[in-house]
C-alpha atoms as a PDB file:
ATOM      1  CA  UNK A   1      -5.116 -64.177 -39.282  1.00  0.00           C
ATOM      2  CA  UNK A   2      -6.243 -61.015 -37.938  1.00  0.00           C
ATOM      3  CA  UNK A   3      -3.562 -58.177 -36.542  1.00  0.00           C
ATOM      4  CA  UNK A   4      -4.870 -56.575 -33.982  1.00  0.00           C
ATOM      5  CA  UNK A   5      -5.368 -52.601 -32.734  1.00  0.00           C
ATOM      6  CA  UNK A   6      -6.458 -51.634 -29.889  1.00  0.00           C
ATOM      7  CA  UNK A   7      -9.851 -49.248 -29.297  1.00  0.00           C
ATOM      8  CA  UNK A   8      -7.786 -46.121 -28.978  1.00  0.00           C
ATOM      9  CA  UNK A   9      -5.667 -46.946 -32.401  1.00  0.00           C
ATOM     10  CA  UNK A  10      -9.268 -47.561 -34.095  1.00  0.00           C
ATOM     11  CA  UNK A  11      -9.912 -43.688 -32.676  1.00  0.00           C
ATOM     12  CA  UNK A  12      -6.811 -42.165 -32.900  1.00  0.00           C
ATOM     13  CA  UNK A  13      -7.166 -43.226 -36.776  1.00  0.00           C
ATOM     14  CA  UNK A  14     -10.448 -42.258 -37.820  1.00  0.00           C
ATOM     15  CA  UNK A  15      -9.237 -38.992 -36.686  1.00  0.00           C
ATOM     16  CA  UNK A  16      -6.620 -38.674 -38.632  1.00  0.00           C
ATOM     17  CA  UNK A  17      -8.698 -39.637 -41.855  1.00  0.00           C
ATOM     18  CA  UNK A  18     -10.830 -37.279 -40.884  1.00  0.00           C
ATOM     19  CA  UNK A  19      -8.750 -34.516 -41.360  1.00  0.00           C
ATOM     20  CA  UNK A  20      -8.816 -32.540 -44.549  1.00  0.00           C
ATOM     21  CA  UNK A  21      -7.853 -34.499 -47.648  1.00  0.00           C
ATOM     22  CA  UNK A  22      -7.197 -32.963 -51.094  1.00  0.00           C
ATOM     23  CA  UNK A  23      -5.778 -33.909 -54.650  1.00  0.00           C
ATOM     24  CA  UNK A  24      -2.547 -32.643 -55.060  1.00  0.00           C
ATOM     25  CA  UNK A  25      -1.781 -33.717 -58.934  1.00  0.00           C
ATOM     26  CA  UNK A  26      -1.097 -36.199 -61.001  1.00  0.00           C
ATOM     27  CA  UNK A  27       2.040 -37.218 -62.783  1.00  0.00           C
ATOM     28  CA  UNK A  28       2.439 -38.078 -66.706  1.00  0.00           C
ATOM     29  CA  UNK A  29       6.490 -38.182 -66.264  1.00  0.00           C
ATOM     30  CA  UNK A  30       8.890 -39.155 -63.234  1.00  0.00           C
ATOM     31  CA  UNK A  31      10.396 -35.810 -63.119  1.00  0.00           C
ATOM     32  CA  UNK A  32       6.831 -34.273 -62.185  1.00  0.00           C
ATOM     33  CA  UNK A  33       6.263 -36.410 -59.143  1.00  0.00           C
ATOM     34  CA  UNK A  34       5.779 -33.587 -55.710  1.00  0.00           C
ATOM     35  CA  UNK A  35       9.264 -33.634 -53.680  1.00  0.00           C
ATOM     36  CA  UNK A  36       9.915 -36.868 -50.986  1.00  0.00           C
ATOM     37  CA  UNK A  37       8.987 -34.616 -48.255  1.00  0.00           C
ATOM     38  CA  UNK A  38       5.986 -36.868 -46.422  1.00  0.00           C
ATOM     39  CA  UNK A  39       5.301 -40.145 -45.675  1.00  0.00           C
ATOM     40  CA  UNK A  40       3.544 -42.266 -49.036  1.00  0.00           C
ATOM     41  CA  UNK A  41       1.247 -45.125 -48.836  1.00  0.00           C
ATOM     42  CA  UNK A  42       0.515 -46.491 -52.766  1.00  0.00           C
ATOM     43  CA  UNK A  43      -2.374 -48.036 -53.665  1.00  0.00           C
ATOM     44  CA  UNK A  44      -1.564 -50.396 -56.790  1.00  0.00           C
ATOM     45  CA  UNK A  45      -4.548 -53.380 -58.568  1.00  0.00           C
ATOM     46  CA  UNK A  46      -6.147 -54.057 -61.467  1.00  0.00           C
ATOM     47  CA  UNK A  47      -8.422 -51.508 -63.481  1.00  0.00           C
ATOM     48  CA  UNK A  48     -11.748 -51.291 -61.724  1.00  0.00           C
ATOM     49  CA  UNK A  49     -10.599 -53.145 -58.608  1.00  0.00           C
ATOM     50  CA  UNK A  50     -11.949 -49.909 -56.398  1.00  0.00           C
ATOM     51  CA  UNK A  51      -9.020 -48.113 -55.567  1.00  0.00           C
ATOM     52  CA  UNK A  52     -10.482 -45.015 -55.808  1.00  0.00           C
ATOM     53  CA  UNK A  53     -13.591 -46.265 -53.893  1.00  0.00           C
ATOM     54  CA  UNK A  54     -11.406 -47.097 -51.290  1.00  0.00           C
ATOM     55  CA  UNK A  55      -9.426 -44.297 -51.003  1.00  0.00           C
ATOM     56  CA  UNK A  56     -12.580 -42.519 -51.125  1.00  0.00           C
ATOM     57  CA  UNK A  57     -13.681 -44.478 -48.206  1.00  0.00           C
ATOM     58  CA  UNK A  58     -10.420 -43.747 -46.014  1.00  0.00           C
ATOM     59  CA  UNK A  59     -10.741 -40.502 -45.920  1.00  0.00           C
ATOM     60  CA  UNK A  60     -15.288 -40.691 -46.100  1.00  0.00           C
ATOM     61  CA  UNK A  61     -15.580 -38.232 -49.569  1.00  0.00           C
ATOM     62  CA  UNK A  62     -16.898 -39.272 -52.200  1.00  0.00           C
ATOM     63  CA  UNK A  63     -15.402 -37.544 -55.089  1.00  0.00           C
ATOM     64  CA  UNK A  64     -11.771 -37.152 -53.923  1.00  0.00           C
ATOM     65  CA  UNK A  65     -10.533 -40.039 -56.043  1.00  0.00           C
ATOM     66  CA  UNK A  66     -11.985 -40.061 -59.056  1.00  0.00           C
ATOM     67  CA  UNK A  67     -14.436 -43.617 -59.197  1.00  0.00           C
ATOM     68  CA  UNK A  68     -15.030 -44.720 -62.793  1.00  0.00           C
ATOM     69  CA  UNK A  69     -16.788 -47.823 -64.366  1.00  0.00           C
ATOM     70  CA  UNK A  70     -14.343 -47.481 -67.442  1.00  0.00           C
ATOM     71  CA  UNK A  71     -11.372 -49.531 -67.000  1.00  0.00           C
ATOM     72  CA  UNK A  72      -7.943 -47.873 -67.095  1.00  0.00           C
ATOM     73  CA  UNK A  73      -9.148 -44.242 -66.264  1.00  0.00           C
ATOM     74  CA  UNK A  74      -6.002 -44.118 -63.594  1.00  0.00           C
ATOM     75  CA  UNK A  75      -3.190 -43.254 -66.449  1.00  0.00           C
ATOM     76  CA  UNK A  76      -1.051 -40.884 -63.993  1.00  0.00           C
ATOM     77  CA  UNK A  77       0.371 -41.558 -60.527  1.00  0.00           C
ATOM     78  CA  UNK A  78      -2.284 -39.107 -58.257  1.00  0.00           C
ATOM     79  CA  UNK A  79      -1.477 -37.517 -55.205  1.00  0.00           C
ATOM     80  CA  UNK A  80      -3.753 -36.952 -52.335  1.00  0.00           C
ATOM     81  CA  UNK A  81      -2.463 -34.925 -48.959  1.00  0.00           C
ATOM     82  CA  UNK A  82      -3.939 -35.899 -45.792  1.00  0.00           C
ATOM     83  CA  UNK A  83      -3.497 -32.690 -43.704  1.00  0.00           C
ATOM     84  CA  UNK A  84       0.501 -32.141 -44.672  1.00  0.00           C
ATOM     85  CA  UNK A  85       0.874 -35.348 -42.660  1.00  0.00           C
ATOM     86  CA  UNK A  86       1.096 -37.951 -45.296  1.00  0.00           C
ATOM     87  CA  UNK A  87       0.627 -38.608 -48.926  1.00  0.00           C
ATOM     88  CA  UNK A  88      -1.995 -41.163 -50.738  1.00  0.00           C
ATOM     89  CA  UNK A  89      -1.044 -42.167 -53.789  1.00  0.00           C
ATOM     90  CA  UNK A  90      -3.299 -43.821 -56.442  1.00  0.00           C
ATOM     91  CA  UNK A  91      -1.258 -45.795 -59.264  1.00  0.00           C
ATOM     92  CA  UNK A  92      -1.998 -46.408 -62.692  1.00  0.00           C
ATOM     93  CA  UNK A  93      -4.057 -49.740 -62.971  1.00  0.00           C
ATOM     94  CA  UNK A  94      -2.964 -52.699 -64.700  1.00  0.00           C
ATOM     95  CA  UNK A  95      -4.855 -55.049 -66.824  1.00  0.00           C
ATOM     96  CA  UNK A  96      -6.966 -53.072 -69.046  1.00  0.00           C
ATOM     97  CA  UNK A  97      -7.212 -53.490 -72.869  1.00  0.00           C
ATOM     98  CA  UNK A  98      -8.572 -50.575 -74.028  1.00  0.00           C
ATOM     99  CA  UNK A  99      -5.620 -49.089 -74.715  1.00  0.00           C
ATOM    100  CA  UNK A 100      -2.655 -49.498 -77.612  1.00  0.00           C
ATOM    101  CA  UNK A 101       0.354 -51.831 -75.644  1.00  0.00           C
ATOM    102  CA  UNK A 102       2.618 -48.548 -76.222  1.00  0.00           C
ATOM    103  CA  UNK A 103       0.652 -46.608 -74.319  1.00  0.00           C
ATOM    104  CA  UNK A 104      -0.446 -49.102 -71.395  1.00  0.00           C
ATOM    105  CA  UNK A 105       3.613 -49.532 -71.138  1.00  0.00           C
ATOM    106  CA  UNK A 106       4.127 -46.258 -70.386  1.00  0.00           C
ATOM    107  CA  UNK A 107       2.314 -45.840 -67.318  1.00  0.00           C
ATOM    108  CA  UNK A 108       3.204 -48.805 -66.087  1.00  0.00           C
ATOM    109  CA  UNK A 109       6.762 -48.133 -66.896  1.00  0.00           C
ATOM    110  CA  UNK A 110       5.742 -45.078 -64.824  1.00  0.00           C
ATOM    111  CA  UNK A 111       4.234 -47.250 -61.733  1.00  0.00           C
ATOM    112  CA  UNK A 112       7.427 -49.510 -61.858  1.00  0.00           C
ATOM    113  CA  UNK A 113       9.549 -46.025 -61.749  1.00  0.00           C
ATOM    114  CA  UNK A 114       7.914 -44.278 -58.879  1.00  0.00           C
ATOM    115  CA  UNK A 115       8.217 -47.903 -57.251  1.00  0.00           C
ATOM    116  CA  UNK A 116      11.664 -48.021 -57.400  1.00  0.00           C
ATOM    117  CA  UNK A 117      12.419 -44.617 -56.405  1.00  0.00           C
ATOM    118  CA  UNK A 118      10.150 -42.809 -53.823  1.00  0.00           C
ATOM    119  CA  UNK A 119      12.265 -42.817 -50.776  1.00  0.00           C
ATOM    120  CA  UNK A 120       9.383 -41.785 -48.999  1.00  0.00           C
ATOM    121  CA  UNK A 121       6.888 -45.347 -49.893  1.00  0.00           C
ATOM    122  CA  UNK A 122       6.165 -46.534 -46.510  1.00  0.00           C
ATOM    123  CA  UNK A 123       3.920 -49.473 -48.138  1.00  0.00           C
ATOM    124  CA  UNK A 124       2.194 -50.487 -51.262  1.00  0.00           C
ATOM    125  CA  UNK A 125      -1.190 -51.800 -50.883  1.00  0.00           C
ATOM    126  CA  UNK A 126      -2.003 -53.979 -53.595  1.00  0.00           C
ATOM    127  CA  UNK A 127      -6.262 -54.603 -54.518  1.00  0.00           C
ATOM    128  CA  UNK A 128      -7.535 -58.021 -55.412  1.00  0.00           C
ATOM    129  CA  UNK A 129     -11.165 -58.037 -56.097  1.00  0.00           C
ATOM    130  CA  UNK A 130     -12.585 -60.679 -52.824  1.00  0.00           C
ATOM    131  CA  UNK A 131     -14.948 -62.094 -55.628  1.00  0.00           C
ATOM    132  CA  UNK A 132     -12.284 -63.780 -57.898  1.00  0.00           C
ATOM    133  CA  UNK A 133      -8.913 -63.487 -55.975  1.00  0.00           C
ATOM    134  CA  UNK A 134      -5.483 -63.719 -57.092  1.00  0.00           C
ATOM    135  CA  UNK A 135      -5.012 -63.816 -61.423  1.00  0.00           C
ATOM    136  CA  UNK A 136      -2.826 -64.648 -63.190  1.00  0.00           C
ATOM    137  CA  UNK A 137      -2.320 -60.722 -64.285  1.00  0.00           C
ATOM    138  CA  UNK A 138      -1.238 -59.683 -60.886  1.00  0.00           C
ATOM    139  CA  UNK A 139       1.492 -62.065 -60.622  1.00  0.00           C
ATOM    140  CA  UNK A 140       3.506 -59.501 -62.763  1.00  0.00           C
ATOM    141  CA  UNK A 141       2.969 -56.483 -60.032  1.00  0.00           C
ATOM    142  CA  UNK A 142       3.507 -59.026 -57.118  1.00  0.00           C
ATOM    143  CA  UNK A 143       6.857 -59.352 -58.894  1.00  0.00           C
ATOM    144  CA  UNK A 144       7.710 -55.775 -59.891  1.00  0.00           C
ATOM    145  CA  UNK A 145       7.068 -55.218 -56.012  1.00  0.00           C
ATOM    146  CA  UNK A 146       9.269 -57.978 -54.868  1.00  0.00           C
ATOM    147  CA  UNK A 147      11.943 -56.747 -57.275  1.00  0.00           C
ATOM    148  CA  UNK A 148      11.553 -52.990 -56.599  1.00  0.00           C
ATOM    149  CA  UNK A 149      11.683 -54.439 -52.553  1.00  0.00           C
ATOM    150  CA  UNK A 150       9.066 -52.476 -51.429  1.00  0.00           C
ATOM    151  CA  UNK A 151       6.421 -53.760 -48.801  1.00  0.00           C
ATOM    152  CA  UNK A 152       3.278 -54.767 -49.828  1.00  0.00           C
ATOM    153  CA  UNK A 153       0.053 -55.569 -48.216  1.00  0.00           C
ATOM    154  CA  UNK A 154      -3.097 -57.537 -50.326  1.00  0.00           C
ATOM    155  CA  UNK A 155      -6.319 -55.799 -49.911  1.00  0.00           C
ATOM    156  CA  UNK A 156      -9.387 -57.850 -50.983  1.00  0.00           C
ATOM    157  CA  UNK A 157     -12.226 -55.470 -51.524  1.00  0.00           C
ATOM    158  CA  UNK A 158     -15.957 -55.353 -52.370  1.00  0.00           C
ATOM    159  CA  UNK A 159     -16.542 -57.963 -49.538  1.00  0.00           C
ATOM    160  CA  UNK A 160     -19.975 -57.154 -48.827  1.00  0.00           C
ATOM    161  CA  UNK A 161     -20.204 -58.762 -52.215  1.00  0.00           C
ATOM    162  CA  UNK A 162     -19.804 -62.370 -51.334  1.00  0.00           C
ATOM    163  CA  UNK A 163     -20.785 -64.546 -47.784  1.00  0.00           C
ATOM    164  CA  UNK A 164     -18.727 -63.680 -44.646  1.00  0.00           C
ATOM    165  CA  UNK A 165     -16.825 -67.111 -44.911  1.00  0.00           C
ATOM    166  CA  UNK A 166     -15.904 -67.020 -48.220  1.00  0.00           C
ATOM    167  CA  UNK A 167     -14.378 -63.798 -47.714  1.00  0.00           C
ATOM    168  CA  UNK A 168     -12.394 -65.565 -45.023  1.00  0.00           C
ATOM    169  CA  UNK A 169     -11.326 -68.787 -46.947  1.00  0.00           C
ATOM    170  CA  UNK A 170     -10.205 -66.174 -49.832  1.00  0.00           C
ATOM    171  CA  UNK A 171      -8.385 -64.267 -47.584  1.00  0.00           C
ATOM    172  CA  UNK A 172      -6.369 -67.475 -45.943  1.00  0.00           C
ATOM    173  CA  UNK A 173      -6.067 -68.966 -49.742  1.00  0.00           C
ATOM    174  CA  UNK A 174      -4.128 -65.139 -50.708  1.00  0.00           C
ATOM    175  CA  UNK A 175      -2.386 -65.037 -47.491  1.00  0.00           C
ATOM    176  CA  UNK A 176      -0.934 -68.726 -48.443  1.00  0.00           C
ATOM    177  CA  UNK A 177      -0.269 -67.671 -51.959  1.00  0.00           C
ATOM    178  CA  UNK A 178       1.404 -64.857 -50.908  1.00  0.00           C
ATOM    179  CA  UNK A 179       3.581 -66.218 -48.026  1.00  0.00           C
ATOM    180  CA  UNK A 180       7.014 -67.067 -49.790  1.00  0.00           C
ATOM    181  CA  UNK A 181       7.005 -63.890 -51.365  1.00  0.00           C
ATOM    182  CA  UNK A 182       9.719 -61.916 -50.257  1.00  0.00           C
ATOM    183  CA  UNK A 183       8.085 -58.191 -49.691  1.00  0.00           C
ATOM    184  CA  UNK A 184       4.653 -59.613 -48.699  1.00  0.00           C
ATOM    185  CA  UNK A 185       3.570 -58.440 -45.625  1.00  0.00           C
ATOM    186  CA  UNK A 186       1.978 -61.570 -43.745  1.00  0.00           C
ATOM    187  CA  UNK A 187      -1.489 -59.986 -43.324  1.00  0.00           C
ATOM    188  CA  UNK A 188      -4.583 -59.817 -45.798  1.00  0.00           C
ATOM    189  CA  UNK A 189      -7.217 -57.257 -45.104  1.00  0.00           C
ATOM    190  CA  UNK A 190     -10.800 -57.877 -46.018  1.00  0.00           C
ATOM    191  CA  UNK A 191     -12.479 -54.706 -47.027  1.00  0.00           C
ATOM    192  CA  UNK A 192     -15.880 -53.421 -48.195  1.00  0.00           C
ATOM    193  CA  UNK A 193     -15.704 -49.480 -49.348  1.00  0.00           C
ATOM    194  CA  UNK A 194     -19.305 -49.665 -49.802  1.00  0.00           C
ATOM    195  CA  UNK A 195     -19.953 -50.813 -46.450  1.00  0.00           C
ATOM    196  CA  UNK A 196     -17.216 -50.038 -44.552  1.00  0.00           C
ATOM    197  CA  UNK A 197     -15.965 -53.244 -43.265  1.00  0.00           C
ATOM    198  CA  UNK A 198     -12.676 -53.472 -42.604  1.00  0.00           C
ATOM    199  CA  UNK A 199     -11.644 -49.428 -43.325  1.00  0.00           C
ATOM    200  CA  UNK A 200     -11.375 -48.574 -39.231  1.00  0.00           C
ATOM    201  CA  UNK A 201      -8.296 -51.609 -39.450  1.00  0.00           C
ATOM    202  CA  UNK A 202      -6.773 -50.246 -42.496  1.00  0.00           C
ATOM    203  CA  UNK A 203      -6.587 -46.856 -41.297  1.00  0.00           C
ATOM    204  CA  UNK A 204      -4.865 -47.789 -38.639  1.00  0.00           C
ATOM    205  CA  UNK A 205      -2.667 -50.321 -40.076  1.00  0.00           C
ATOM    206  CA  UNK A 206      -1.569 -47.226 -42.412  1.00  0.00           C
ATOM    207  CA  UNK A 207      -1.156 -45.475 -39.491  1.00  0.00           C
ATOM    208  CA  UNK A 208       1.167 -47.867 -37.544  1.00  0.00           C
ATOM    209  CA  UNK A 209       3.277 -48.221 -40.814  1.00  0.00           C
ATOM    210  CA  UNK A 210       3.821 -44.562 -41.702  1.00  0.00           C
ATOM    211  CA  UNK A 211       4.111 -43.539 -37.922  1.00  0.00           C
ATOM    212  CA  UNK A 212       2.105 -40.621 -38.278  1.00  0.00           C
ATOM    213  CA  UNK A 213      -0.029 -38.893 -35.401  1.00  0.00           C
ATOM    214  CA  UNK A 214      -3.481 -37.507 -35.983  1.00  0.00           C
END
């Protein structure tokens, strides 16, 4: 199932990620996170899923978010400002085991806090890698979202990365898994960062749910 934008939503979008984009900071503690003053989207997924890659992508730099091959290099909830219109927000990923449990606790004690609390979350955009689909390790943030009642959204990225109609039976067998889930939002975008497929749609999907203008 595909939601559709029109050709003037697709433009009216890429202008608005084209505007300048810059890190903002990046919070150890709740009491450090920047005031609820703009609109948040949250992008939440395993360690090495490519959420910075994507974000990159959004917003076409390359070294805005910082990309690493070393799972678990997200430990602090970053900021990004698009233009002092909204806020992108990269969370801590989950499912790493390079680190002692204390400390992989913490930040996502952290994730489950900002969650909970940010007035200002318009959606959470959860990554799932297209290649291997839902595991049994993201069951536990499906459920932290559905308890914190925040909307969610799956992204599958690195597309490119398998045939066109796999990519399309993964995204119906996520969308299905997904369905009875009470935050879910009852779409699943198909995305590429390297490529580009599928970025126009999300920025305007992020723009119809935060309501901002470029």
């Amino acid at each position: 199932m595909d939601e559709a934008f029109s050709p003037e939503e697709i433009e009216a979008a890429r202008v608005l990620f084209a505007r300048r984009a810059t890190f903002i900071m990046g919070a150890a503690r709740i009491d450090q996170l920047p005031d609820p003053d703009l609109p948040e989207i949250a992008f939440a997924g395993r360690s090495n899923v490519g959420k910075s890659s994507l974000i990159n992508g959004l917003v076409g730099m390359q070294k805005l978010a910082r990309a690493s091959n070393e799972p678990g290099r997200t430990r602090e909830v970053n900021f990004f400002d698009l233009d002092g219109r909204m806020r992108l927000v990269d969370l801590p990923g989950y499912g790493w085991a390079k680190a002692s449990k204390t400390t992989v606790k913490k930040f996502q004690d952290l994730g489950r806090d900002y969650l909970r609390g940010r007035v200002t979350l318009k959606r959470v955009y959860l990554l799932i890698d297209a290649r291997h689909g839902l595991k049994a390790v993201d069951a536990e943030a499906l459920d932290a979202l559905d308890l914190a009642a925040v909307s969610y959204q799956i992204v599958l990225t690195k597309a490119d990365k398998i045939k066109p109609h796999e990519a399309d039976r993964m995204r119906e067998a996520t969308l299905k898994a997904v369905s009875k889930r009470p935050a879910a939002y009852p779409m699943v975008a198909v995305t590429s960062a390297e490529k580009g497929l599928g970025l126009p749609e999300l920025r305007a999907e992020i723009m119809r749910t935060t309501g901002v203008a470029p």
